[in-house]
Structure formats: structure tokens, C-alpha cells
C-alpha atoms as a PDB file:
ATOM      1  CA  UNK A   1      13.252  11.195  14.990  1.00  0.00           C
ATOM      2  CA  UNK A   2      12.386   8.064  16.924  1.00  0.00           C
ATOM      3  CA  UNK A   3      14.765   5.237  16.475  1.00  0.00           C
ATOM      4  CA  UNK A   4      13.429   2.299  15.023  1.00  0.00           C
ATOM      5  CA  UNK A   5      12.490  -0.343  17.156  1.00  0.00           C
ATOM      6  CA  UNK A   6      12.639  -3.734  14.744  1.00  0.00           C
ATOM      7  CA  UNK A   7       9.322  -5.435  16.024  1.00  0.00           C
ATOM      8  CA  UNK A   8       8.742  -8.930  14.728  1.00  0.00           C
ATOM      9  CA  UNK A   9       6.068  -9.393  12.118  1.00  0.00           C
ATOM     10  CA  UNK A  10       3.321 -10.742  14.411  1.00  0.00           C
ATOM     11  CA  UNK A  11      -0.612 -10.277  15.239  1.00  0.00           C
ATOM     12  CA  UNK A  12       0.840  -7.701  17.444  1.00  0.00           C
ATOM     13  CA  UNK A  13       3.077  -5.389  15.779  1.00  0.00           C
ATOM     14  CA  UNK A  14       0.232  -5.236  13.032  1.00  0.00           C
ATOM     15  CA  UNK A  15      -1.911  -3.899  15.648  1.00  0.00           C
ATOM     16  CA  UNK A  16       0.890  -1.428  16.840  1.00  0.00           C
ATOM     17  CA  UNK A  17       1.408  -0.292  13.441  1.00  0.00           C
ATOM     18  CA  UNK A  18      -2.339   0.433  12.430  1.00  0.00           C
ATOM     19  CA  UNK A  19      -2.859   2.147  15.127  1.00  0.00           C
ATOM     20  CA  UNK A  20      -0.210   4.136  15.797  1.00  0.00           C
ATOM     21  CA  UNK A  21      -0.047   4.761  12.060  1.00  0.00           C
ATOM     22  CA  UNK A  22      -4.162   5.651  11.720  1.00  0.00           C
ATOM     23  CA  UNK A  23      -3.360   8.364  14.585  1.00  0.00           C
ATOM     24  CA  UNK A  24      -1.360  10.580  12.541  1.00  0.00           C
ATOM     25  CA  UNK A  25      -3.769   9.819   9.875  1.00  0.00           C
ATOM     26  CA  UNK A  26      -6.450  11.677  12.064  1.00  0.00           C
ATOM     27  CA  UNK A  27      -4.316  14.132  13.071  1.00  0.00           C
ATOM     28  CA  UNK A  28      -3.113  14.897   9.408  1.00  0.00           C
ATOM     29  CA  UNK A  29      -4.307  18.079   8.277  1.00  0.00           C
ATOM     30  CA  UNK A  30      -4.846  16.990   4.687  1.00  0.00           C
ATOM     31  CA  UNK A  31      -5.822  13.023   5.893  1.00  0.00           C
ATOM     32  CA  UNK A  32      -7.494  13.663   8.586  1.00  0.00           C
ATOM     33  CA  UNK A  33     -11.167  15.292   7.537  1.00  0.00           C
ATOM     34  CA  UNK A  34     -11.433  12.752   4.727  1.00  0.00           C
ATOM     35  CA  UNK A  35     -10.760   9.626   7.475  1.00  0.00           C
ATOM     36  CA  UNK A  36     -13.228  11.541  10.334  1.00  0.00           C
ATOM     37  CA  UNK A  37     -16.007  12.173   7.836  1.00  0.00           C
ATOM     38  CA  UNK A  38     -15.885   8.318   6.818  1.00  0.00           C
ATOM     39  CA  UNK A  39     -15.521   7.010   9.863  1.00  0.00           C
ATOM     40  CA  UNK A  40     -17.128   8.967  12.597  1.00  0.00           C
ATOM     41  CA  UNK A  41     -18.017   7.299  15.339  1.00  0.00           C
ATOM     42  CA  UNK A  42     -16.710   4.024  13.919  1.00  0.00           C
ATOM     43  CA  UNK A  43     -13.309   3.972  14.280  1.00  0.00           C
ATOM     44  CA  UNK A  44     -12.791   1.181  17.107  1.00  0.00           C
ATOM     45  CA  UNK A  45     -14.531  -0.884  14.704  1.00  0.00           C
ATOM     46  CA  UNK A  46     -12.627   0.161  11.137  1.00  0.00           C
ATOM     47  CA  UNK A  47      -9.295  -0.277  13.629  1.00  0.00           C
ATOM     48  CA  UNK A  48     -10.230  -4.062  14.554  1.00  0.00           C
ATOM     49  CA  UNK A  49     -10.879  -4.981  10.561  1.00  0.00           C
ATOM     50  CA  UNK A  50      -8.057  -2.840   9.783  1.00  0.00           C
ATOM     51  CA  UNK A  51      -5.860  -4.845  12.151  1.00  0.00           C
ATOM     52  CA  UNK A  52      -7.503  -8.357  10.499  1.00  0.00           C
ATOM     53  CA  UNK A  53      -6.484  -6.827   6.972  1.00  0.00           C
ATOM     54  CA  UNK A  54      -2.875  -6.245   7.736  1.00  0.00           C
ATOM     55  CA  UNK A  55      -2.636  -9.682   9.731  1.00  0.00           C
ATOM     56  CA  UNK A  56      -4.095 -11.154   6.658  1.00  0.00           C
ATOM     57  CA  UNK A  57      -1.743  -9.570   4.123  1.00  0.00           C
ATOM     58  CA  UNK A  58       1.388  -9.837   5.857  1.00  0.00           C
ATOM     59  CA  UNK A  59       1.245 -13.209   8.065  1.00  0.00           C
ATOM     60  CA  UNK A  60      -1.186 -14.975   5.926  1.00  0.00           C
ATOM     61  CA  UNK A  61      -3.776 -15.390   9.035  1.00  0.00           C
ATOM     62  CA  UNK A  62      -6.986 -15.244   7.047  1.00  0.00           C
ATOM     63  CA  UNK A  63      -8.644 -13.041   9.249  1.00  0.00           C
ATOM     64  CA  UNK A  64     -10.080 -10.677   7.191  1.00  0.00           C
ATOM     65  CA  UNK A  65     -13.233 -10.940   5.504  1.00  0.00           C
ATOM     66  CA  UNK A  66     -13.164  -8.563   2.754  1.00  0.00           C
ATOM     67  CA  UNK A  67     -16.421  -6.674   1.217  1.00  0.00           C
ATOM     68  CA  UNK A  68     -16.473  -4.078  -0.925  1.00  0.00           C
ATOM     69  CA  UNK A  69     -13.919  -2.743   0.240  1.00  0.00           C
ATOM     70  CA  UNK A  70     -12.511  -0.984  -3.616  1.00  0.00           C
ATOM     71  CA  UNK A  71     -16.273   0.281  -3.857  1.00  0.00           C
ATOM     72  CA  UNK A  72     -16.258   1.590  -0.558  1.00  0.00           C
ATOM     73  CA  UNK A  73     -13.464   3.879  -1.301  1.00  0.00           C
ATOM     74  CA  UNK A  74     -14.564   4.595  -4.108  1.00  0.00           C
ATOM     75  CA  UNK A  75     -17.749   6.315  -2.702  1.00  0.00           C
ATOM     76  CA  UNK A  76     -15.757   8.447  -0.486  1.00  0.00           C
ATOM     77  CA  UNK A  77     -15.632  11.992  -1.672  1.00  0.00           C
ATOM     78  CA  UNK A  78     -12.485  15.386  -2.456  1.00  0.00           C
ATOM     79  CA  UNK A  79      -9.737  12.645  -2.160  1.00  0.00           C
ATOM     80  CA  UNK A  80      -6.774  13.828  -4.494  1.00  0.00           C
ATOM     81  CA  UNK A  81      -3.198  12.844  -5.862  1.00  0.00           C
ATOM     82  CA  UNK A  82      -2.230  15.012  -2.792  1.00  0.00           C
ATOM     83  CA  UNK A  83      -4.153  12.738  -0.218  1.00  0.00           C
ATOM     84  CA  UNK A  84      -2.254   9.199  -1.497  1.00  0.00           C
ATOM     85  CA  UNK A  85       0.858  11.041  -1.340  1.00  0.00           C
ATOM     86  CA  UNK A  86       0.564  11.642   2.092  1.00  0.00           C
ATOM     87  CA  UNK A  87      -0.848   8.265   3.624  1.00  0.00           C
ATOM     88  CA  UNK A  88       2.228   6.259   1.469  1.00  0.00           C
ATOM     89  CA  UNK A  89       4.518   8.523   3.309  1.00  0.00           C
ATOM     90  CA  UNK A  90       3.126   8.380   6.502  1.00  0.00           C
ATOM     91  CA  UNK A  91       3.050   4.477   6.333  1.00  0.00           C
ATOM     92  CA  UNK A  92       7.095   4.648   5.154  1.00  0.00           C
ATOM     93  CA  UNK A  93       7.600   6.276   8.171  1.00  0.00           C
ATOM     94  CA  UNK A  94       5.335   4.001  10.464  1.00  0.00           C
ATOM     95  CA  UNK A  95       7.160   0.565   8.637  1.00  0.00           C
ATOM     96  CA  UNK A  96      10.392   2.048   8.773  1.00  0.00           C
ATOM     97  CA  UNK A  97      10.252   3.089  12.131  1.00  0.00           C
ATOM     98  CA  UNK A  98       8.871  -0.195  13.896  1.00  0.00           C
ATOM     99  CA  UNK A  99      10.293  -2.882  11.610  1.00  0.00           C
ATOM    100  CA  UNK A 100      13.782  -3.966   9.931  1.00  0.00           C
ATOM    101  CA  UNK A 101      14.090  -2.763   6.920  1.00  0.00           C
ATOM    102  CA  UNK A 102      13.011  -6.067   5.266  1.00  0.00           C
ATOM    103  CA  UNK A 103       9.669  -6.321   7.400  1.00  0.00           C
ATOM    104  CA  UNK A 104       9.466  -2.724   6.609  1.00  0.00           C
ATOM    105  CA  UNK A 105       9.414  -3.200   2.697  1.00  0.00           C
ATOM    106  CA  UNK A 106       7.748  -5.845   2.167  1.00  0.00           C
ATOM    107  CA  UNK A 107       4.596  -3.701   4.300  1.00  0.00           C
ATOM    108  CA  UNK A 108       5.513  -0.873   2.326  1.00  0.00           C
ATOM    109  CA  UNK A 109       5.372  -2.879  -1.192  1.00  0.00           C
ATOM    110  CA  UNK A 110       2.084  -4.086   0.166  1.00  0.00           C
ATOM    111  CA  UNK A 111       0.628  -0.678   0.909  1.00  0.00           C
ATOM    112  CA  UNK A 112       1.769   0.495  -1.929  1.00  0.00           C
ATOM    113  CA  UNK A 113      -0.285  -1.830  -4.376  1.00  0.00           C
ATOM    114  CA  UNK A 114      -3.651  -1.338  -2.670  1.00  0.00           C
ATOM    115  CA  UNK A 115      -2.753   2.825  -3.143  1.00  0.00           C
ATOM    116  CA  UNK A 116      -1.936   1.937  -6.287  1.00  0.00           C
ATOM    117  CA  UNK A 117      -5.605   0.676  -7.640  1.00  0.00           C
ATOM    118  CA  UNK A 118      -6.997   3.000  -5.464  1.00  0.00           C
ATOM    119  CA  UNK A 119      -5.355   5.797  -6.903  1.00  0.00           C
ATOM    120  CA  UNK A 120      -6.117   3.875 -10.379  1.00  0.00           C
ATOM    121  CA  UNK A 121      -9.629   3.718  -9.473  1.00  0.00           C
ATOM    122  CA  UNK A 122     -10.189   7.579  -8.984  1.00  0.00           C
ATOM    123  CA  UNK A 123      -7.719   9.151 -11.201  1.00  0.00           C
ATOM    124  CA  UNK A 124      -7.268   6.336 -13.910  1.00  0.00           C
ATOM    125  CA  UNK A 125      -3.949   6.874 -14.260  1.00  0.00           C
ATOM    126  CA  UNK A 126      -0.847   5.417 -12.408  1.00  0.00           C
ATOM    127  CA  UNK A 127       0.369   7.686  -9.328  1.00  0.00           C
ATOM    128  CA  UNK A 128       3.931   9.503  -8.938  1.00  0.00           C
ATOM    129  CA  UNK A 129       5.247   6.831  -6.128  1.00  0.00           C
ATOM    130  CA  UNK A 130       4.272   3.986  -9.074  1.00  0.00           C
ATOM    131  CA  UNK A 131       7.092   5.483 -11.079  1.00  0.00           C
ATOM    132  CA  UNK A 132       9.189   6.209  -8.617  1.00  0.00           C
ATOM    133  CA  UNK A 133       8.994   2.575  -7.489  1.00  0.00           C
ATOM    134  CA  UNK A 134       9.407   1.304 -11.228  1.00  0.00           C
ATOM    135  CA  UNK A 135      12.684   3.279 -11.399  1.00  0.00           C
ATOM    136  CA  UNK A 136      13.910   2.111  -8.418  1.00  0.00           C
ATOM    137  CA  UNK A 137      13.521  -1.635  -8.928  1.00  0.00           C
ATOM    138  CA  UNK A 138      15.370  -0.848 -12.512  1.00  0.00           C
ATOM    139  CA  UNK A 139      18.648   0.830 -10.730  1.00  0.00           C
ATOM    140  CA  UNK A 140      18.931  -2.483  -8.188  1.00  0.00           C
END
């Protein structure tokens, strides 16, 4: 495993992170036919608002300018439990592996909520990592 490097929250490292992190969601097997069917042929372009999103929810820059964005995902078709399961995990290991551990939670916390209604959204019900998380915060 690669160590972690402990990149400063900046304009930057949110571009490092979405984009290193959105390459292993296209190579995913499970991730990956759900993000190419979506996005095909538009990726540059869902990379630079994805980059404006992250800049906006973790350095308060005000860059991005939203949409439907919930209705949008909403739309998109054979997502599962399985498929949330594996793009939290995947972004735990981007965080953790760019960013101190505090940077690192506070993006994962983040990520977390927006799975959260997602998953909410599809499934109406809370997802596994939701109680996970719940029973962590109770044993601190």
C-alpha cells in the first residue's frame, strides 16, 4: 500500500483526490459501467464540477453551482446497496491515503452524508456504513 502523503486541504489536493479517486471508480468492476454509461463522453466536464463540488464542501470556495444534482442520480439506473459500499470505501482509501487523518475524516464524514441520502433516496432505508458510523461515534 502507498504511504500516505498528508496533502494540505487546498483547490489542489481536491483536484488530486477527485481524480485520482474517479479513476478507480472507472476502473471498478462493479462502479465502473454505472459511472461510463452516465458519463460517456463527458467526463472532463463531470471532473471540473466535481472538482468545484469538493472545493465547495471542504474549503468553503463557493464554486459550485449545484442543479439537480439528487434528481440526477436518481435517474440513473441497476445502482445497489453493493455499488455505495464500494465508492465509500474507495473514497476511505483515497482520503486516507492523501490527507492526515483529520483532513481525511472530515472528507470522509462529508462523503458519507451525500451517500447517505443517496442511498436514502433509492432504497429508503438507512445504509450499513450509517450504522456503522452511529456505533462508532457512541464508543468515542
Amino acid at each position: 500500500m502507498t504511504e500516505p502523503t498528508h496533502l494540505e486541504l487546498s483547490a489542489e489536493s481536491m483536484a488530486e483526490l477527485v481524480h485520482s479517486f474517479y479513476a478507480d471508480v472507472r476502473a471498478h468492476p462493479l462502479l465502473g459501467p454505472v459511472f461510463e454509461t452516465a458519463l460517456h463522453g463527458r467526463w472532463d466536464a463531470h471532473l471540473a464540477r466535481l472538482v468545484d463540488f469538493w472545493c465547495t464542501v471542504a474549503l468553503g470556495q463557493r464554486r459550485f453551482k449545484g442543479g439537480d444534482v439528487f434528481g440526477k442520480h436518481m435517474a440513473l439506473s441497476g445502482v445497489t446497496p453493493a455499488h455505495f459500499a464500494a465508492w465509500v470505501g474507495l473514497w476511505q482509501q483515497h482520503t486516507n491515503r492523501l490527507f492526515a487523518p483529520d483532513f481525511a475524516q472530515e472528507l470522509q464524514v462529508a462523503a458519507h452524508g451525500i451517500a447517505r441520502n443517496l442511498f436514502r433516496g433509492y432504497f429508503g432505508a438507512e445504509p450499513a456504513f450509517a450504522e456503522r458510523e452511529s456505533e462508532a461515534a457512541a464508543q468515542r
